[in-house]
Protein backbone atom coordinates (compact mmCIF):
# COMPACT_ATOMS: atom_id res chain seq x y z
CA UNK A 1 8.45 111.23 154.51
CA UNK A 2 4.97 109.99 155.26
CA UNK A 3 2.57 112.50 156.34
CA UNK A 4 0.00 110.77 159.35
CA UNK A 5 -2.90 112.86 158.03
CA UNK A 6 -4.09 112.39 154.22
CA UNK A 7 -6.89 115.34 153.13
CA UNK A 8 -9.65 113.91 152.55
CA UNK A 9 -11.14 114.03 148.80
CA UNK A 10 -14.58 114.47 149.30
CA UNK A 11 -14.80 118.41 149.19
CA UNK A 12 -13.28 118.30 145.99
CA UNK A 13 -15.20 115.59 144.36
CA UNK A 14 -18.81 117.46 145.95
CA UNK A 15 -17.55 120.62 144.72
CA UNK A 16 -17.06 119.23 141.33
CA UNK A 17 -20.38 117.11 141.28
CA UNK A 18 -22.07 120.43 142.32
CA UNK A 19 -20.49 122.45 139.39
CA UNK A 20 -21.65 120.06 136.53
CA UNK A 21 -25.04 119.91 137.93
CA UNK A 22 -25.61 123.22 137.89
CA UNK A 23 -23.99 123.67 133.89
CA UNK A 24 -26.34 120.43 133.00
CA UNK A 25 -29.38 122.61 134.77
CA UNK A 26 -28.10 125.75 132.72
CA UNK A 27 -27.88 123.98 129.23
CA UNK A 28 -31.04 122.11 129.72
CA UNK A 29 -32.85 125.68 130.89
CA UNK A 30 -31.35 127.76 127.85
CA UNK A 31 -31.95 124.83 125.47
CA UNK A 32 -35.65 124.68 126.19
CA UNK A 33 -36.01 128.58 126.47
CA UNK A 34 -34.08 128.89 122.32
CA UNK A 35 -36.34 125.95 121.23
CA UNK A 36 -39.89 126.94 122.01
CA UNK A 37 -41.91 128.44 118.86
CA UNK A 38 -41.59 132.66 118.23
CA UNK A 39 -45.46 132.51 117.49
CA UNK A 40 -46.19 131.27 121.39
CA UNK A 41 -49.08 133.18 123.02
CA UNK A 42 -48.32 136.03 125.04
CA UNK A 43 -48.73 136.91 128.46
CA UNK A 44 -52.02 138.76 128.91
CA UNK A 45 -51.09 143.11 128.66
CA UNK A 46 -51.09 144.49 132.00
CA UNK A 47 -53.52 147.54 131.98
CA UNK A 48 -52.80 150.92 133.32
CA UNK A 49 -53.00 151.67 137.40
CA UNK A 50 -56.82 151.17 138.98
CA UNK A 51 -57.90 154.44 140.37
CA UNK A 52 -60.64 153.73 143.13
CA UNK A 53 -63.32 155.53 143.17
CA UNK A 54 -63.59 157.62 146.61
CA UNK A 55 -66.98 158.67 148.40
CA UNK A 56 -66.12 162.09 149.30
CA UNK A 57 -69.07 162.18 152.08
CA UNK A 58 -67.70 159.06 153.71
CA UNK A 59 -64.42 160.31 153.00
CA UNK A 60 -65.53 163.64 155.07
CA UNK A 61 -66.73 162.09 158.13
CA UNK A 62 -63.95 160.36 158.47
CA UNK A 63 -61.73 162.74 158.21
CA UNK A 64 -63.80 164.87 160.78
CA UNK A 65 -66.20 166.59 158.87
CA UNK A 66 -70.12 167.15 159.63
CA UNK A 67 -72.60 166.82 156.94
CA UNK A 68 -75.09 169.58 156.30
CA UNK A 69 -77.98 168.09 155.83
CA UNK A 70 -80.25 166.61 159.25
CA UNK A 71 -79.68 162.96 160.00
CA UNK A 72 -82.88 161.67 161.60
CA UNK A 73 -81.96 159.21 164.47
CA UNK A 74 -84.55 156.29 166.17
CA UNK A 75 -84.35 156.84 169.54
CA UNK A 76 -85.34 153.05 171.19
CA UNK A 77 -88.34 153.02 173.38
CA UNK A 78 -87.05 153.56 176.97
CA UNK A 79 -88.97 150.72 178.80
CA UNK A 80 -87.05 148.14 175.40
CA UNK A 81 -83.47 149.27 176.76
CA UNK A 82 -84.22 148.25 180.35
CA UNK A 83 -84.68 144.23 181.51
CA UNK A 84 -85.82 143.35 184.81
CA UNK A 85 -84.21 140.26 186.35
CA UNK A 86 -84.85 139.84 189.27
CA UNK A 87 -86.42 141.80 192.98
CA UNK A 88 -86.04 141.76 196.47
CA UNK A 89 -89.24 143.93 198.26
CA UNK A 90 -89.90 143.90 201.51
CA UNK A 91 -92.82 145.74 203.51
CA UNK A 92 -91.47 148.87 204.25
CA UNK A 93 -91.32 150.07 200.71
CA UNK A 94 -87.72 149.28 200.35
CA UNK A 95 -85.71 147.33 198.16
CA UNK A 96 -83.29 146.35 194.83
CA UNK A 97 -84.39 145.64 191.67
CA UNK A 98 -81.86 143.92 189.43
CA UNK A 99 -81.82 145.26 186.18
CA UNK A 100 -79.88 145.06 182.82
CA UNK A 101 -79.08 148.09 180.99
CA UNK A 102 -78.85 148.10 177.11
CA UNK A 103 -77.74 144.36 177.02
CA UNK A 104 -75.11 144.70 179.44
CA UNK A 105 -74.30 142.43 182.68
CA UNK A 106 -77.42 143.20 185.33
CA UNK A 107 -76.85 145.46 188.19
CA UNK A 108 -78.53 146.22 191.36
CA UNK A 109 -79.96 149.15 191.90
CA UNK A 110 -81.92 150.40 195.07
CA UNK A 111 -85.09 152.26 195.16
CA UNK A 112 -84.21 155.82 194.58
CA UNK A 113 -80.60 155.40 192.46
CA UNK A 114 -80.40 156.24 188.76
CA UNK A 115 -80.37 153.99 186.22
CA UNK A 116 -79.71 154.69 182.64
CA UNK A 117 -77.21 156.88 182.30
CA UNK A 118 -75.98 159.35 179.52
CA UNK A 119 -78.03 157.65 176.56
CA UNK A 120 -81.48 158.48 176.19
CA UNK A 121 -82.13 160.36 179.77
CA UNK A 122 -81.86 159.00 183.06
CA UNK A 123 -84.55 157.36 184.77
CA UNK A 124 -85.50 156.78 188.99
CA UNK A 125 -86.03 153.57 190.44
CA UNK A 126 -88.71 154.54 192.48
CA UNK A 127 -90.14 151.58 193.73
CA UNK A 128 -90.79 147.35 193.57
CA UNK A 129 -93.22 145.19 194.17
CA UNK A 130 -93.37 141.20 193.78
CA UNK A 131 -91.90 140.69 190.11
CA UNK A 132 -92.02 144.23 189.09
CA UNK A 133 -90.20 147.34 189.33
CA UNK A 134 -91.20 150.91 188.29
CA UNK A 135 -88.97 153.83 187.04
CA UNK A 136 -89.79 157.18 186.64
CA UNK A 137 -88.09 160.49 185.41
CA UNK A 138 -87.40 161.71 189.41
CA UNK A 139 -88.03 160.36 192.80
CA UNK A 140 -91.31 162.37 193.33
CA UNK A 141 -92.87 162.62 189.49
CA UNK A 142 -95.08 160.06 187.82
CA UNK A 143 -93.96 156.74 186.97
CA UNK A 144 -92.90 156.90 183.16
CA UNK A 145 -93.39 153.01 183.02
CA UNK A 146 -93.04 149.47 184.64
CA UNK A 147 -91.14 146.40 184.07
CA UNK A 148 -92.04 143.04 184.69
CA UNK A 149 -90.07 140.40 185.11
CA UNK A 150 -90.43 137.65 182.20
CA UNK A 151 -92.63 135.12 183.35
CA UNK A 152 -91.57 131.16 183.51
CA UNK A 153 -93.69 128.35 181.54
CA UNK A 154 -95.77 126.54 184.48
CA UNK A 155 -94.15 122.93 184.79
CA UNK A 156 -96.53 120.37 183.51
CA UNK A 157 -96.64 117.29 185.17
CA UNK A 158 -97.15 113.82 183.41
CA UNK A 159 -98.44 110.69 185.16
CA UNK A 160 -95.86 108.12 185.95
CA UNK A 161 -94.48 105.69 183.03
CA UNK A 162 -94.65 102.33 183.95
CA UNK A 163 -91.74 100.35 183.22
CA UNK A 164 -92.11 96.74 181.91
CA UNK A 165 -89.13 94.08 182.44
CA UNK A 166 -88.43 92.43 180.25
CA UNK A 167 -89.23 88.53 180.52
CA UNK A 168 -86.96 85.92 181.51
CA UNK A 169 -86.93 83.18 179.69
């Protein structure tokens, strides 16, 4: 009896085409490995584990610790830490001063707010004047300086160019 279906032959024939590859791959590998001089130089000799060495003061304040001896720290000058942008005055002593504070985005502050905050003291807005704002340690004490507002380069203005056309021919 016939059968419809005939298996196919190709697994068997990959399978087998796999299986002498990899013994050719083998013999070649051993062959080369048994062949090559006894005298060959060796791989470089590994040395024992690299201990780092640790800073144990650095190693202390990270961990927490305080150190014993004073650290002197520069305070920046107050009036470098503040930069006036911009003002708005008007007659009746009142007004906003925009200012940035240590590099940070500008902010408005009215005449009388606090401006500074936790680092290096607070200082009083206390009051503007056309491109210039003055800050002080309270509302009522002496002004501890003022800033100006950076001025702008004066436009300079050229005579005309005259154009030439060019010549038609």
């Amino acid at each position: 009896m016939a059968l419809p279906y005939a298996p196919a032959r190709w697994p068997a024939a990959t399978a087998t085409v796999v299986l002498w590859g990899a013994a050719a791959a083998s013999i070649v590998f051993w062959g080369l490995r048994l062949t090559t001089p006894a005298d060959a130089a060796a791989p470089p000799a590994v040395g024992g584990p690299v201990v780092p060495s640790v800073d144990a003061v650095a190693l202390s304040h990270f961990l927490g610790g305080v150190s014993s001896e004073p650290v002197a720290t520069a305070t920046p000058d107050a009036a470098s830490r503040f930069a006036l942008l911009g003002v708005v005055a008007d007659t009746d002593g009142q007004g906003v001063a925009l200012i940035a504070v240590d590099g940070k985005p500008p902010r408005p502050f009215r005449i009388g707010s606090s401006i500074g905050g936790r680092t290096g003291g607070s200082y009083v807005l206390q009051s503007v004047g056309p491109r210039a704002a003055t800050l002080g340690a309270g509302g009522t004490s002496a002004p501890a300086f003022t800033l100006q507002m950076p001025t702008r380069p004066l436009a300079v203005l050229l005579p005309p160019q005259v154009l030439s056309l060019p010549e038609a021919p």
